[in-house]
Protein backbone atom coordinates (compact mmCIF):
# COMPACT_ATOMS: atom_id res chain seq x y z
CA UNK A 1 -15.52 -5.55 -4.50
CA UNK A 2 -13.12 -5.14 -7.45
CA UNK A 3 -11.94 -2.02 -7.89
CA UNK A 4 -11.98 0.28 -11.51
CA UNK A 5 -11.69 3.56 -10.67
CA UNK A 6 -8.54 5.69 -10.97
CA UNK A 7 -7.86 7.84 -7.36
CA UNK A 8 -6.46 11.09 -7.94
CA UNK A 9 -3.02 11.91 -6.61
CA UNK A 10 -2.11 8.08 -6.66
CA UNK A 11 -1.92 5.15 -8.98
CA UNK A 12 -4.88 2.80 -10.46
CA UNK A 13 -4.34 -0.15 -12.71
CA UNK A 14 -6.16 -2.14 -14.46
CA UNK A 15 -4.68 -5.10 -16.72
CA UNK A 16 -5.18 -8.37 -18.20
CA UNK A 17 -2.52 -10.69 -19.65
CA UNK A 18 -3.33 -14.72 -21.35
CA UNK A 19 -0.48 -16.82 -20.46
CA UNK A 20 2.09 -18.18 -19.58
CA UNK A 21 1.42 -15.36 -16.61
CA UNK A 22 -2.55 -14.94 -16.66
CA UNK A 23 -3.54 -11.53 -15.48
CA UNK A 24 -6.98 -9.90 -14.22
CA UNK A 25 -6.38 -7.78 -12.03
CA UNK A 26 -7.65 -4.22 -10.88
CA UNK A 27 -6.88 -2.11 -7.99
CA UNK A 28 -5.46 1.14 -7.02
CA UNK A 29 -4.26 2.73 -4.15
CA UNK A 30 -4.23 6.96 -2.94
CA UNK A 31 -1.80 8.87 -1.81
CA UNK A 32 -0.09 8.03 1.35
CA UNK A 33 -1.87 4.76 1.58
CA UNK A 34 -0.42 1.54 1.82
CA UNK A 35 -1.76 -1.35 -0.17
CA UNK A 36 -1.05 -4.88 0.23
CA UNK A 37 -1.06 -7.17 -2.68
CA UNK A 38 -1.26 -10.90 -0.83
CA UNK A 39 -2.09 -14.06 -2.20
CA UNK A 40 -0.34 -17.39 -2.79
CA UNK A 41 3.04 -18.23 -5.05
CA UNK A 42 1.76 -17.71 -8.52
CA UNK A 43 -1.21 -14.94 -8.00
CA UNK A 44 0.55 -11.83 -9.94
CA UNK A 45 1.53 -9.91 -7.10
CA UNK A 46 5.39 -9.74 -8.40
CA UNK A 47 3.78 -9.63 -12.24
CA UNK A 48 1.76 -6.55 -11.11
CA UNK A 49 4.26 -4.53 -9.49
CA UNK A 50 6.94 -5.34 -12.64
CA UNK A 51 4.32 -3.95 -14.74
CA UNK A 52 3.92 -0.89 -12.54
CA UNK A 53 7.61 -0.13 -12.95
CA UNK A 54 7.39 -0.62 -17.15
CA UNK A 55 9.55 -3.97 -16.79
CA UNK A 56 6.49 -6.17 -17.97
CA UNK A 57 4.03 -5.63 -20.48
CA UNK A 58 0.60 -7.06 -20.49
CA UNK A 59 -1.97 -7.60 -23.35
CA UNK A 60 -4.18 -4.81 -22.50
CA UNK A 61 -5.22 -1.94 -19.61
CA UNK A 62 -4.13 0.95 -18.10
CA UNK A 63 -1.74 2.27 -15.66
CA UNK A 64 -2.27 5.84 -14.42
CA UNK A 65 -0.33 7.46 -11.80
CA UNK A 66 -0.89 11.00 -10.62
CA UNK A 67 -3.00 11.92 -13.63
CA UNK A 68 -0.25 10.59 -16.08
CA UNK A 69 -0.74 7.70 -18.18
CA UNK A 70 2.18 5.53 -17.70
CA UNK A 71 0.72 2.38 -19.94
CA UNK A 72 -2.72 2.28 -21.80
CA UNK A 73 -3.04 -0.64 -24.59
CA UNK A 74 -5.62 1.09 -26.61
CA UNK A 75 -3.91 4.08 -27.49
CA UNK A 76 -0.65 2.35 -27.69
CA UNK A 77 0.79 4.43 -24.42
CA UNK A 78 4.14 2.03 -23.22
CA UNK A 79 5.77 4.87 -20.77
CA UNK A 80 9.74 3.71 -20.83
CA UNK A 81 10.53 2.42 -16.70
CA UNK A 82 13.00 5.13 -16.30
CA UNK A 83 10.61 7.92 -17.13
CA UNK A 84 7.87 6.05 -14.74
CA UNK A 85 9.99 7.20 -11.39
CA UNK A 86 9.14 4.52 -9.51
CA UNK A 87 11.09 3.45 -6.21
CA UNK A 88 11.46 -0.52 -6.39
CA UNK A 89 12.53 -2.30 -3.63
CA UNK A 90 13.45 -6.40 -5.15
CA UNK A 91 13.09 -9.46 -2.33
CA UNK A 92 17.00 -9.65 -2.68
CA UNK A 93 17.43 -6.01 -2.53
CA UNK A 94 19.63 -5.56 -5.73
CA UNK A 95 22.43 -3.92 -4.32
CA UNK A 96 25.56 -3.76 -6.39
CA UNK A 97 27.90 -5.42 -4.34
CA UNK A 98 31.23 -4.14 -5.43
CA UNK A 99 29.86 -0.41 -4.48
CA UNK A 100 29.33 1.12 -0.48
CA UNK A 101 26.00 1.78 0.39
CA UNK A 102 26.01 5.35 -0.19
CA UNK A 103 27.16 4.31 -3.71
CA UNK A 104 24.47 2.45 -4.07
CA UNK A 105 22.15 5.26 -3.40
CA UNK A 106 24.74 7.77 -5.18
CA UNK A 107 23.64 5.57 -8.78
CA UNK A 108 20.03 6.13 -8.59
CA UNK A 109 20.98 9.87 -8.35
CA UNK A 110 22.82 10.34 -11.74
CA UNK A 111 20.10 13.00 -12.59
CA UNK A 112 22.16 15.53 -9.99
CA UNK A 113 25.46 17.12 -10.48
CA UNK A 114 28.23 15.06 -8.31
CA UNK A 115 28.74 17.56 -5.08
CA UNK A 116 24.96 17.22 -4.62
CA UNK A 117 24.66 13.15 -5.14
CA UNK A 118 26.56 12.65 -2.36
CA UNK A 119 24.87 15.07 0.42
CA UNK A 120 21.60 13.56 -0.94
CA UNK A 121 22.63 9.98 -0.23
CA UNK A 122 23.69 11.11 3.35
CA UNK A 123 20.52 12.14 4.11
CA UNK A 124 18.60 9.23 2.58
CA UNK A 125 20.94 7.33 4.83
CA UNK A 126 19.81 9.77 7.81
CA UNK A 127 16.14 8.89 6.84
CA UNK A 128 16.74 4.77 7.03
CA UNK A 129 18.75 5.01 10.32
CA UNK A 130 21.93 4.17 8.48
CA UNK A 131 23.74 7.46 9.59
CA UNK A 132 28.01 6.73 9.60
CA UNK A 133 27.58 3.42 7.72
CA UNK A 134 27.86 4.89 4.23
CA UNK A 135 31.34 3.13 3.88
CA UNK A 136 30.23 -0.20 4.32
CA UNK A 137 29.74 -2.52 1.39
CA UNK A 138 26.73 -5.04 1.20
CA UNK A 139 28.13 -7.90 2.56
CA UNK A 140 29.75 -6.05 5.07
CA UNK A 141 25.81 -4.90 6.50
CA UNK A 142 23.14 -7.33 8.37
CA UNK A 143 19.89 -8.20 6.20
CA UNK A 144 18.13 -5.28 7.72
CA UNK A 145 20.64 -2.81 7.13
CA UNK A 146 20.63 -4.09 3.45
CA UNK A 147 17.19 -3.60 3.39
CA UNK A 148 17.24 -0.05 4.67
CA UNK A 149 19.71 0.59 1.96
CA UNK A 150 17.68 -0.83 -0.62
CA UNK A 151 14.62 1.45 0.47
CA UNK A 152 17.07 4.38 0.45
CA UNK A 153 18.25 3.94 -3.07
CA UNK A 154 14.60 3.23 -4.00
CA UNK A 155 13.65 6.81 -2.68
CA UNK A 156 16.61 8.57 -4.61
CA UNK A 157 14.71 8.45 -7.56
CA UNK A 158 12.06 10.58 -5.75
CA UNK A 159 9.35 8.16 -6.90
CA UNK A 160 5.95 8.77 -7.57
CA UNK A 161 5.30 5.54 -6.15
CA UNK A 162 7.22 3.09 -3.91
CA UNK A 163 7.07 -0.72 -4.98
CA UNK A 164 7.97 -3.16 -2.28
CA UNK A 165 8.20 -7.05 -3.48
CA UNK A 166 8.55 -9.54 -0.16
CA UNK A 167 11.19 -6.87 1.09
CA UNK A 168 10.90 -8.63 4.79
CA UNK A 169 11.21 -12.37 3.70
CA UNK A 170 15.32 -11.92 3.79
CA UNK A 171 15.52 -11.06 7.87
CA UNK A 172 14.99 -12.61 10.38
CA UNK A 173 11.88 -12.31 12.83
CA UNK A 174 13.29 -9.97 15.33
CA UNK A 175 14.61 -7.77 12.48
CA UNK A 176 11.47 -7.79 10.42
CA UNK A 177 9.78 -6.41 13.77
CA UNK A 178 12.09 -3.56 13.57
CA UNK A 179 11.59 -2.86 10.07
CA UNK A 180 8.26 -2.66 10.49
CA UNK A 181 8.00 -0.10 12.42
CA UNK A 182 10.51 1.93 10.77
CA UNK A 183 8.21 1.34 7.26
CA UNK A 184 5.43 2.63 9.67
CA UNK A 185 7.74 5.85 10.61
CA UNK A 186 8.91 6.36 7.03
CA UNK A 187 5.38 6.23 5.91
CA UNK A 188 3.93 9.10 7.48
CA UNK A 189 7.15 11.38 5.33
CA UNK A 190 6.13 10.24 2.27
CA UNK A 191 3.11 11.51 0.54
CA UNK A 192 3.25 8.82 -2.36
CA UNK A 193 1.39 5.77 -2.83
CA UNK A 194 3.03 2.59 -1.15
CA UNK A 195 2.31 -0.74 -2.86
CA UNK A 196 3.46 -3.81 -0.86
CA UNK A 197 3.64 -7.19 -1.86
CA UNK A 198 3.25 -9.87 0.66
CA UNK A 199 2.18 -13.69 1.43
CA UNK A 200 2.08 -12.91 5.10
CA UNK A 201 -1.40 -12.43 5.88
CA UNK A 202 -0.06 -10.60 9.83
CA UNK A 203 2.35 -8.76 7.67
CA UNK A 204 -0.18 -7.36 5.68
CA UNK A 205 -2.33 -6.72 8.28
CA UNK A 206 -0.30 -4.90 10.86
CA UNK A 207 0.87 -2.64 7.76
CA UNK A 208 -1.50 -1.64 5.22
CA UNK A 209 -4.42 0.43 5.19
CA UNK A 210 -5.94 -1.88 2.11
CA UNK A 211 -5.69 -5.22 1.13
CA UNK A 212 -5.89 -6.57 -2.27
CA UNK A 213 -6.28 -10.78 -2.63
CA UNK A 214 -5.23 -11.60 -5.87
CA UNK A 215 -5.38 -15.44 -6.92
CA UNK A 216 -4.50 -17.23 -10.12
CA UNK A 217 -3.78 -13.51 -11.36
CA UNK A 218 -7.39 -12.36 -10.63
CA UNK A 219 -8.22 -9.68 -8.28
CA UNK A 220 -10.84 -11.22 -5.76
CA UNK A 221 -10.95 -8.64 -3.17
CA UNK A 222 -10.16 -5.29 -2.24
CA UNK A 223 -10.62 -3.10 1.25
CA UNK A 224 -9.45 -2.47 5.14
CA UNK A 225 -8.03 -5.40 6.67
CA UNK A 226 -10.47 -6.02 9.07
CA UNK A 227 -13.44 -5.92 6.12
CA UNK A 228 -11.52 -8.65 3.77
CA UNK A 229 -10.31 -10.96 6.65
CA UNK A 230 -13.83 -10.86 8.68
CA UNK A 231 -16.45 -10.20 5.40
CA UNK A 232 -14.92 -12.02 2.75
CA UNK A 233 -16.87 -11.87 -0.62
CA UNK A 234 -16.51 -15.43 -1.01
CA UNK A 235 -15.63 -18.87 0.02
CA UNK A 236 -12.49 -18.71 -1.87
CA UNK A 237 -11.49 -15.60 -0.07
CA UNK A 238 -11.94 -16.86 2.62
CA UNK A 239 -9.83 -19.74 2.85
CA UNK A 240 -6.80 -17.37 1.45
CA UNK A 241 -7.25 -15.00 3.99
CA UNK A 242 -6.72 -18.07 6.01
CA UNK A 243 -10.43 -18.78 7.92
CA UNK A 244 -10.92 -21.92 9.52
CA UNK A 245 -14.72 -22.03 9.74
CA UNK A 246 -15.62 -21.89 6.69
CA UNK A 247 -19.05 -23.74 5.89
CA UNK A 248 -22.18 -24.30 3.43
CA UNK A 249 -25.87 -24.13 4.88
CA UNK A 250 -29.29 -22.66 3.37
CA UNK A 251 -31.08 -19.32 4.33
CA UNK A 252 -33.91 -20.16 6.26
CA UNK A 253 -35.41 -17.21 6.57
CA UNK A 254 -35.09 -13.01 7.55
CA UNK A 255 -36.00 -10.93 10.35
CA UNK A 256 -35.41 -7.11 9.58
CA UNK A 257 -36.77 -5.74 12.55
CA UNK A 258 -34.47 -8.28 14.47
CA UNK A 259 -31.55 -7.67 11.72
CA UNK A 260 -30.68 -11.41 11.59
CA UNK A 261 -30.84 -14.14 9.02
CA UNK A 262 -31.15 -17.35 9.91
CA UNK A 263 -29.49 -20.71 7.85
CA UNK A 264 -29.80 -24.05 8.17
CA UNK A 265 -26.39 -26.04 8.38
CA UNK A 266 -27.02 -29.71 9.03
CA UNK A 267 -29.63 -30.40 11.32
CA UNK A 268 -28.93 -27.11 13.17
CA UNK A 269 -30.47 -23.63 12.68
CA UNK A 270 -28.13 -20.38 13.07
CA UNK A 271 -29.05 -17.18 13.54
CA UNK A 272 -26.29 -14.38 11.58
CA UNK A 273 -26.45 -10.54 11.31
CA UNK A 274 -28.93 -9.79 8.57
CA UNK A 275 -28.09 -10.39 5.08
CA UNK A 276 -31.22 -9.75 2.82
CA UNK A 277 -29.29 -9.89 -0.78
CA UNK A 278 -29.88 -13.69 0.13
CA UNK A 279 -32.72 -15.39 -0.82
CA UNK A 280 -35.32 -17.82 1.36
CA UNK A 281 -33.54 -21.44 -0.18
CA UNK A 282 -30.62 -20.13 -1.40
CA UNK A 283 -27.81 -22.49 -0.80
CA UNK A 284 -24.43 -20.37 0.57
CA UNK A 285 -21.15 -20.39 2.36
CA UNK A 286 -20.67 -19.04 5.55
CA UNK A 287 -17.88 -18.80 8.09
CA UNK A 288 -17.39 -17.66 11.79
CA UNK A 289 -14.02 -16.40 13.14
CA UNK A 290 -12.92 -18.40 15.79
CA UNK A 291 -12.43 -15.74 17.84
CA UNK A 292 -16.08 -15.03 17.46
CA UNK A 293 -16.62 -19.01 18.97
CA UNK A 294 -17.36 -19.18 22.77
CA UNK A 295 -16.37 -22.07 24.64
CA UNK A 296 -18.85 -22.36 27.94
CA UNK A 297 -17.21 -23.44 31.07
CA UNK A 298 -19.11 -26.54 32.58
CA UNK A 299 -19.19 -24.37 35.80
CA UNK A 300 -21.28 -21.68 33.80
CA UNK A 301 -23.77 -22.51 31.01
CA UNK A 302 -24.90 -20.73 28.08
CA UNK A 303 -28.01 -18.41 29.73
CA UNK A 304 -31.35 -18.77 27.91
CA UNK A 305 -30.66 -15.77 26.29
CA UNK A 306 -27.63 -17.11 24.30
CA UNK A 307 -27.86 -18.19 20.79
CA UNK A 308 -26.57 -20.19 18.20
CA UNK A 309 -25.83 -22.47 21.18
CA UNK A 310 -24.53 -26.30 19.54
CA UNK A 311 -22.93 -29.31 21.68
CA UNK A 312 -19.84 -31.35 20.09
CA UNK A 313 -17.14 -33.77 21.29
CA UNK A 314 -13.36 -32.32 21.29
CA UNK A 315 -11.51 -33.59 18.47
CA UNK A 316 -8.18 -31.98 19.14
CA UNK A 317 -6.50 -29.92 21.38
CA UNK A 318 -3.08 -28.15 20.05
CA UNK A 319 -1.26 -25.82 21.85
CA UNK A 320 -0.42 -22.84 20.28
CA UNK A 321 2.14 -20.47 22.70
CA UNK A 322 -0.48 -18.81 25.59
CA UNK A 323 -3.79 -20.29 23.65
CA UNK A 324 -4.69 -23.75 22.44
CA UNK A 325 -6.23 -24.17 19.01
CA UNK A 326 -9.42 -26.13 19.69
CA UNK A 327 -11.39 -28.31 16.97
CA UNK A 328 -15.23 -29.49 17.24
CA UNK A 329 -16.83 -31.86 15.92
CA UNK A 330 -20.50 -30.57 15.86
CA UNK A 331 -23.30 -32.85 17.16
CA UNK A 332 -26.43 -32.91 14.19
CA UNK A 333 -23.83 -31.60 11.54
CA UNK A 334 -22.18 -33.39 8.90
CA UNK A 335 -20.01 -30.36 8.28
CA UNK A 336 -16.11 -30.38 8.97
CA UNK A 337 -15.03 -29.92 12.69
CA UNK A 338 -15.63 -26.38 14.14
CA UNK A 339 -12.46 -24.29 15.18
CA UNK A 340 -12.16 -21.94 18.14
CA UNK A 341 -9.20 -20.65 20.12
CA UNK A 342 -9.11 -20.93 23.84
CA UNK A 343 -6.61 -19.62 27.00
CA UNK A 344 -4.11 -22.58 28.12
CA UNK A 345 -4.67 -21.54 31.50
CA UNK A 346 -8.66 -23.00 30.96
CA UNK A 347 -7.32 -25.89 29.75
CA UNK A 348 -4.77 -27.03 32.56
CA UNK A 349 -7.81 -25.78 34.89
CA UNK A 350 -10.15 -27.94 33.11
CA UNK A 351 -8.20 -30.78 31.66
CA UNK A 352 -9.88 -30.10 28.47
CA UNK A 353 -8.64 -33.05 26.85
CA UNK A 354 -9.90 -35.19 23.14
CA UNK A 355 -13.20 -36.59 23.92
CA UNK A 356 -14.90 -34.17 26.04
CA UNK A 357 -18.09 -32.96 25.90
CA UNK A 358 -18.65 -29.22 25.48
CA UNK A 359 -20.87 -26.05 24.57
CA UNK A 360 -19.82 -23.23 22.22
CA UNK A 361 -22.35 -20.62 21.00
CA UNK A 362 -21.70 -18.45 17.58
CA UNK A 363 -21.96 -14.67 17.92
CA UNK A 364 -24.49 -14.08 15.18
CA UNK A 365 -22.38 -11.25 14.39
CA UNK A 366 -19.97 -12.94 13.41
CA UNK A 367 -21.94 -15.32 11.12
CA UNK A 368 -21.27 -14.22 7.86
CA UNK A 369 -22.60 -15.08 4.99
CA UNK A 370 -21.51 -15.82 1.38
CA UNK A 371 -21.54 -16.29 -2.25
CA UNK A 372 -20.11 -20.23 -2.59
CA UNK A 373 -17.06 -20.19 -4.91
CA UNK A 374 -17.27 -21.18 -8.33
């Protein structure tokens, strides 16, 4: 689910880099669309965007933005950063700190004649909700106001692309709320690709209209939130895109008419959507959301209709702010303890406590099914 193709009217690359900072990765993004690099310390995301903006050079591949070719190893193409027009936006912002803010916008405009700098940087100000506080000097503004700044001096340069490396991991929680939002407003005025670095999986989430795992500098992943986080390609994925459940069984067996699969994990059988690309005896990962795990009150059992109905004992019961994180451990399964999320207010009722006895069933829906990690 690596992606090679370049989208017109946005920006595809494609590189590769042997140490000290090993690259492989590949992805692109329209546009108007928002992509979110995530992945741990150490994956590329920073490396990638740097190369984007012509500040690092890999071994070989090809940046194209817009139908321009900004870098292409084979035919020797190095496109200089300040002919790239790209808007970069640093994790410490980068503001000079010796100028006002609506200096700091005023240098990225050097291309216009003075009288028109300034009106410029008003209005960029205007467009981050900094309006009257043009005077002030960095450390004169809060970490958000910094940050709107920083995106205002990035958009000076009328980019062809906006490049945004952890610019939330400087504010505070309540702040980062707000600037999300106000990302989300600025978004729908700018018809240019948005490339976001993050580790925050949430972040990521709540933001971009593709996701992009990288990991060890390799692209592992690419697509809508939803399809990365609940169909990972992988095992490895999966555990970045931070899934508990995460398993190894062997297919059993298909029913097409039905549309399920069914594996065999331990000495249980479960029944998951249908995933024919897997063969009778194959040995693969597979993982459940725990929001797709159903805890059955003792004052209603599972129906006979219910499947993927297994018994364990409570090993654990944390809470986490409305919900408690619950973990399993399986009865006829070897496998590591089974994770689901219930409501606080059915544990106080219940006194669901370490120890217990209890019934979950597995939306086979939710059963999904993988290739195991190399």
């Amino acid at each position: 689910m690596t992606e090679r193709g370049h989208k017109p009217g946005g920006i595809s690359v494609d590189l590769r880099h042997s140490g000290p900072i090993p690259l492989d990765v590949q992805f692109s993004c329209a546009a108007g669309e928002l992509l979110a690099l995530v992945g741990p310390s150490g994956s590329g995301k920073s490396t990638s965007l740097r190369a984007i903006a012509g500040l690092f050079k890999p071994d070989q591949g090809i940046i194209a933005c817009n139908g321009d070719i900004w870098f292409d190893s084979t035919k020797g193409v190095n496109t200089a950063p300040r002919f790239r027009r790209t808007g970069f936006v640093f994790q410490n912002f980068g503001l000079f700190p010796h100028l006002s803010a609506l200096e700091n916008i005023m240098e990225a405009l050097i291309r216009l004649p003075r009288p028109a700098r300034r009106d410029r940087a008003e209005a960029l100000l205007t467009l981050v909700h900094l309006s009257g506080l043009g005077g002030r000097k960095p450390d004169q503004l809060s970490g958000g106001q910094q940050q709107r700044v920083a995106v205002a001096r990035a958009l000076a340069r009328d980019p062809r692309v906006l490049l945004l490396d952890e610019p939330f991991s400087a504010v505070d929680k309540a702040t980062r709320q707000r600037l999300y939002k106000e990302l989300v407003d600025l978004r729908r005025q700018l018809e240019m690709p948005v490339i976001l670095v993050t580790h925050d999986l949430d972040e990521a989430a709540l933001l971009a209209d593709r996701l992009c795992i990288l990991h060890r500098g390799k692209t592992l992943q690419s697509g809508p939130p939803f399809d990365v986080m609940a169909r990972p390609v992988n095992s490895e994925v999966a555990r970045l895109v931070d899934q508990k459940n995460v398993f190894k069984g062997t297919v059993a067996g298909h029913d097409p008419a039905g549309g399920t699969t069914t594996l065999t994990w331990g000495g249980l059988t479960i029944t998951a959507r249908h995933r024919p690309a897997f063969k009778p005896g194959q040995s693969v990962s597979w993982m459940i959301p725990t929001g797709d795990v159903t805890l059955h009150s003792i004052d209603h059992p599972p129906r006979d209709s219910w499947v993927n109905v297994i018994s364990g004992t409570v090993a654990d019961v944390v809470r986490l702010g409305d919900h408690a994180g619950v973990s399993l451990v399986v009865d006829r399964s070897s496998a590591l303890p089974l994770f689901l999320s219930v409501r606080m207010a059915y544990v106080r009722r219940h006194g669901l406590k370490a120890g217990d006895s209890v019934t979950v069933s597995l939306s086979p829906a939710g059963v999904h099914l993988m290739e195991e990690s190399t």
